[in-house]
N, C-alpha and C. Protein backbone atom coordinates (compact mmCIF):
# COMPACT_ATOMS: atom_id res chain seq x y z
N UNK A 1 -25.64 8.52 -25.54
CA UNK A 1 -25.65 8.33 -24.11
C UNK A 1 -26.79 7.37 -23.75
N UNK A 2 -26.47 6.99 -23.02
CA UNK A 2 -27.49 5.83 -22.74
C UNK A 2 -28.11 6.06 -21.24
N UNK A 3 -28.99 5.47 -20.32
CA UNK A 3 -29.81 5.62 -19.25
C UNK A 3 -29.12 6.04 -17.82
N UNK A 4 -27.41 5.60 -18.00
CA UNK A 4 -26.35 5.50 -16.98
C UNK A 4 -25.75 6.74 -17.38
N UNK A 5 -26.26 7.34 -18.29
CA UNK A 5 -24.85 8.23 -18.52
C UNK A 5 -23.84 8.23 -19.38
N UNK A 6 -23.71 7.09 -19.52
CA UNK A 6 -22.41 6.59 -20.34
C UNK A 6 -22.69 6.54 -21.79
N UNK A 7 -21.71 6.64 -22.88
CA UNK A 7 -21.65 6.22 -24.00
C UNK A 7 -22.77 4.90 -24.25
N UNK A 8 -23.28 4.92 -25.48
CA UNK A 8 -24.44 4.08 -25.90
C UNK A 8 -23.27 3.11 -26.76
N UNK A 9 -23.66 1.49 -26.28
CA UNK A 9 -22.69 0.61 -27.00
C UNK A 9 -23.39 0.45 -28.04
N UNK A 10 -24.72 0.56 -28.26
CA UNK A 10 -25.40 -0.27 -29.47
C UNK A 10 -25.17 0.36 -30.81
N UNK A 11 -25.20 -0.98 -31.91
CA UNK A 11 -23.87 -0.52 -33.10
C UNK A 11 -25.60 -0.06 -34.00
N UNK A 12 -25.48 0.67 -34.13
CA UNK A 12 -27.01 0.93 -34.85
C UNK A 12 -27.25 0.04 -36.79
N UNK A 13 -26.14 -0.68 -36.94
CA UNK A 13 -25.86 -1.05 -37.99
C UNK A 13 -25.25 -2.87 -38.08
N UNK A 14 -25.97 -3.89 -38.18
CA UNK A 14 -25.42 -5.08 -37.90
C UNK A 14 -23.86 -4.92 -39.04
N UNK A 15 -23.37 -6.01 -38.48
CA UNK A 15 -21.74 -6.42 -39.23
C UNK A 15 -22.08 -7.28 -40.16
N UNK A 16 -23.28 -7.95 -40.01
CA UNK A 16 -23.51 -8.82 -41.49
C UNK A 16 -23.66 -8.45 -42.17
N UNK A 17 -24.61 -7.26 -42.38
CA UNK A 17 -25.28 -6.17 -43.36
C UNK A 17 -23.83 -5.91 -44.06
N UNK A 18 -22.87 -5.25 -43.13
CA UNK A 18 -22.03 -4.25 -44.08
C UNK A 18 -21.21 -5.50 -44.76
N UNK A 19 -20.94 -6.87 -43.90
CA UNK A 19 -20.09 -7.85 -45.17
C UNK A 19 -21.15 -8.35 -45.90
N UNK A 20 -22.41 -8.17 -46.30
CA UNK A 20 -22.87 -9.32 -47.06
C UNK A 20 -22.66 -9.23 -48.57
N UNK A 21 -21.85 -7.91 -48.98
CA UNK A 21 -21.91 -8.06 -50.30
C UNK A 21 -20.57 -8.80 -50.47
N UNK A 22 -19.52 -7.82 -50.66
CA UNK A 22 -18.35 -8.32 -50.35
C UNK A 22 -18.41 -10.06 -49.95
N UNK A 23 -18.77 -10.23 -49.10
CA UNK A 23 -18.68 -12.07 -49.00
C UNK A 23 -19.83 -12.74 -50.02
N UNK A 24 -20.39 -12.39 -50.23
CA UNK A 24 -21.64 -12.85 -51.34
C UNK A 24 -20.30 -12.89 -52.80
N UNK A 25 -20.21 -11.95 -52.68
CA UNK A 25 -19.10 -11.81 -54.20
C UNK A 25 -18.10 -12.93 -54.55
N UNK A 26 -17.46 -12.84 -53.05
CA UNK A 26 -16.12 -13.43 -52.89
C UNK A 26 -16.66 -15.10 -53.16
N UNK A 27 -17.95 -15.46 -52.09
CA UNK A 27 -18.45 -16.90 -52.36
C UNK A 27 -18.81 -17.53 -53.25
N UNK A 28 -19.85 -16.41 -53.95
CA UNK A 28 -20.18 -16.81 -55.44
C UNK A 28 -19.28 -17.30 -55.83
N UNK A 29 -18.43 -15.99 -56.50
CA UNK A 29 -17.23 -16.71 -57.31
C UNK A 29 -16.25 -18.18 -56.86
N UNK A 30 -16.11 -18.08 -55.85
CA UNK A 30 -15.65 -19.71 -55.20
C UNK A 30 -16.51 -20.44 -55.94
N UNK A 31 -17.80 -20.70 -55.37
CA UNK A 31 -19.10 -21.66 -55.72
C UNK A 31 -18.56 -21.80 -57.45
N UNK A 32 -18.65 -20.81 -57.86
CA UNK A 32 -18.86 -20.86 -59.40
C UNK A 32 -17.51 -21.08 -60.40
N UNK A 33 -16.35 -20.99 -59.44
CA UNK A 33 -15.05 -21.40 -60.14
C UNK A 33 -15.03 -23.16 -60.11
N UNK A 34 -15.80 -23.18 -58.97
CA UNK A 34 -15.64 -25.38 -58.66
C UNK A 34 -16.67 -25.66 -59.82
N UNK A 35 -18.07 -24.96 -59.77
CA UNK A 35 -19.23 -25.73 -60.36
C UNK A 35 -18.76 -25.50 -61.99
N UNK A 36 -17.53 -24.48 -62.00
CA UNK A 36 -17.66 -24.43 -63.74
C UNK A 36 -16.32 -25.15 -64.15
N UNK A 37 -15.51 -26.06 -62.87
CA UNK A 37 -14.39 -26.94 -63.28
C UNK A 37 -15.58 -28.23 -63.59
N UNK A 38 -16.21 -28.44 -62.53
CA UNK A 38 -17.31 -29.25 -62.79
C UNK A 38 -17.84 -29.84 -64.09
N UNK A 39 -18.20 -28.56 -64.78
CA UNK A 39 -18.99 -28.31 -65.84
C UNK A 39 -18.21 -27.83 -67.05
N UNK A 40 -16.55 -27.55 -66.87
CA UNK A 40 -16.05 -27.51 -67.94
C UNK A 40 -15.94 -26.01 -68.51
N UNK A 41 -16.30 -25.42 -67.95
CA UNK A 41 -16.08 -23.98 -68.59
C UNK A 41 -15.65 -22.62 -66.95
N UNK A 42 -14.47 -22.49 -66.39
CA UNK A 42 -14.72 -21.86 -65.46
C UNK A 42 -14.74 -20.43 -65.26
N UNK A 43 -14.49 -19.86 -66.34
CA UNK A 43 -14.81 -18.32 -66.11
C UNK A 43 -16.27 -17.93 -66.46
N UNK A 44 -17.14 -18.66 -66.77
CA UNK A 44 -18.31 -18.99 -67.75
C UNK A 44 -19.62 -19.10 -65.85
N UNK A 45 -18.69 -19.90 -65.08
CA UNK A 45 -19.18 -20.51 -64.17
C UNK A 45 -18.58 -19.45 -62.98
N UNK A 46 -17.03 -18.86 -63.03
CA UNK A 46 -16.97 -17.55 -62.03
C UNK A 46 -18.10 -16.43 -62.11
N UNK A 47 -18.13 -16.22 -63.45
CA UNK A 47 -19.22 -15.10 -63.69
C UNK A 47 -20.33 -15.53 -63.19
N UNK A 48 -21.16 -16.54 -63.58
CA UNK A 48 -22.70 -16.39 -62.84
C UNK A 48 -22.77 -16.63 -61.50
N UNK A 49 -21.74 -17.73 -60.58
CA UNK A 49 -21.25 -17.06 -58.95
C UNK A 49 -21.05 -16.20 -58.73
N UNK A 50 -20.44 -15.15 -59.30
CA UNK A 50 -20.55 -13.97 -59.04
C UNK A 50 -21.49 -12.97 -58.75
N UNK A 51 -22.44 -12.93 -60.11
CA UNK A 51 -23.63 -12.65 -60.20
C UNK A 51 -25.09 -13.26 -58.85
N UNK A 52 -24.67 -14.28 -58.83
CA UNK A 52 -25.61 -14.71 -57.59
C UNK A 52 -25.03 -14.21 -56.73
N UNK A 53 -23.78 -14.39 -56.32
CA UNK A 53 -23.45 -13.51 -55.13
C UNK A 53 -24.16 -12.33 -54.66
N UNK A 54 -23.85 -11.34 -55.93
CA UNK A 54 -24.00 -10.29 -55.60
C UNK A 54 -25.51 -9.95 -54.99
N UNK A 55 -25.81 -10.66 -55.96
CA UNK A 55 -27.52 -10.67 -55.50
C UNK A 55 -28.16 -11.11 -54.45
N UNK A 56 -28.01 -11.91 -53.69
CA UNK A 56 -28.03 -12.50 -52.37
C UNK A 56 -27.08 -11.77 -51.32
N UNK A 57 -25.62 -11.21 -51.90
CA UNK A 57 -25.46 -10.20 -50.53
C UNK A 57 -26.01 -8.84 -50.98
N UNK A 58 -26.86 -8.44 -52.30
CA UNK A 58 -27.51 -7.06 -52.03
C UNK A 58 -29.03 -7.21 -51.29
N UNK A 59 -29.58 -8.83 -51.11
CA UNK A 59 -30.32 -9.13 -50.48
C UNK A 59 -30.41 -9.36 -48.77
N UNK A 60 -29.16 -9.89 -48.43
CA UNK A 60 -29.16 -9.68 -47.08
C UNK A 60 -28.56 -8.54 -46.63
N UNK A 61 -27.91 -7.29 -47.32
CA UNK A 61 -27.96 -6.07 -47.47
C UNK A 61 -29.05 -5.33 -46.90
N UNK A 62 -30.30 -5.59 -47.87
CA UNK A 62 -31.70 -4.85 -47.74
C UNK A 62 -32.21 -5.12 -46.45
N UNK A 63 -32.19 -6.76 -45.98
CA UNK A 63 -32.48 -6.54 -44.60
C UNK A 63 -32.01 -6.58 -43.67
N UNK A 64 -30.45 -6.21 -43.57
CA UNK A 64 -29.51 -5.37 -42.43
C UNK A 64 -30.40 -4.20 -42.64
N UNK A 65 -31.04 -3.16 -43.43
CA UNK A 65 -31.14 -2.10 -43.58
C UNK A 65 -32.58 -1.85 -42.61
N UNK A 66 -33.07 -3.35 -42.73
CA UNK A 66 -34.57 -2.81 -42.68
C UNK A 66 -34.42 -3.26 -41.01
N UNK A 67 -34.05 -4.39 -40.71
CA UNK A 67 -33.59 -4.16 -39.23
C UNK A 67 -33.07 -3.50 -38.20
N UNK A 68 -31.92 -2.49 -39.06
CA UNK A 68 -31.21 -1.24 -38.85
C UNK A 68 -32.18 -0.47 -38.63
N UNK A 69 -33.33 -0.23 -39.07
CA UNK A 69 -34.39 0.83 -39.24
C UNK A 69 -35.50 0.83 -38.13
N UNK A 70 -35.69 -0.78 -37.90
CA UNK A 70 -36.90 -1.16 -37.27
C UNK A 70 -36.01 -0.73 -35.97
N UNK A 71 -34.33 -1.20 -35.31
CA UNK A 71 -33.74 -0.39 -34.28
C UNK A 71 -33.50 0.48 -33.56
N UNK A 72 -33.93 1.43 -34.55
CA UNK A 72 -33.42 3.15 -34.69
C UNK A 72 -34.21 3.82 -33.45
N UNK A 73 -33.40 4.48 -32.80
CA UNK A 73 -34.50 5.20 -31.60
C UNK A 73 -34.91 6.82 -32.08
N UNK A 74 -35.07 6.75 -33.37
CA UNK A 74 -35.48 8.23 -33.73
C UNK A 74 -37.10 8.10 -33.64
């Protein structure tokens, strides 16, 4: 409830946070299927896009979380 009474709109959780892995994954592997036609080897080159992916959306993950936190009206 919010100050009016009414239902509270605020999403206590950004929408980037919850896609950043999932799209981190999905991009990597894009990135890394071109850079490893590029380079001649592409499952060689899906895998480590992948791997960065993941890591960069478990990174903008962490700070959906920590923003989520700094939000929080507890």
């Amino acid at each position: 409830m919010n100050e009016h009474g009414g239902p509270s709109t605020k999403r206590p959780f950004p929408l980037w946070g919850s896609l950043a892995i999932p799209a981190g994954i999905l991009w990597g592997t894009l990135l890394g299927v071109v850079s490893g036609m590029y380079f001649g080897n592409i499952l060689i080159g899906a895998a480590i896009g992948a791997g960065l992916g993941v890591g960069i959306g478990l990174a903008l993950f962490a700070a959906a979380i920590v923003i989520a936190s700094a939000n929080s009206d507890v």
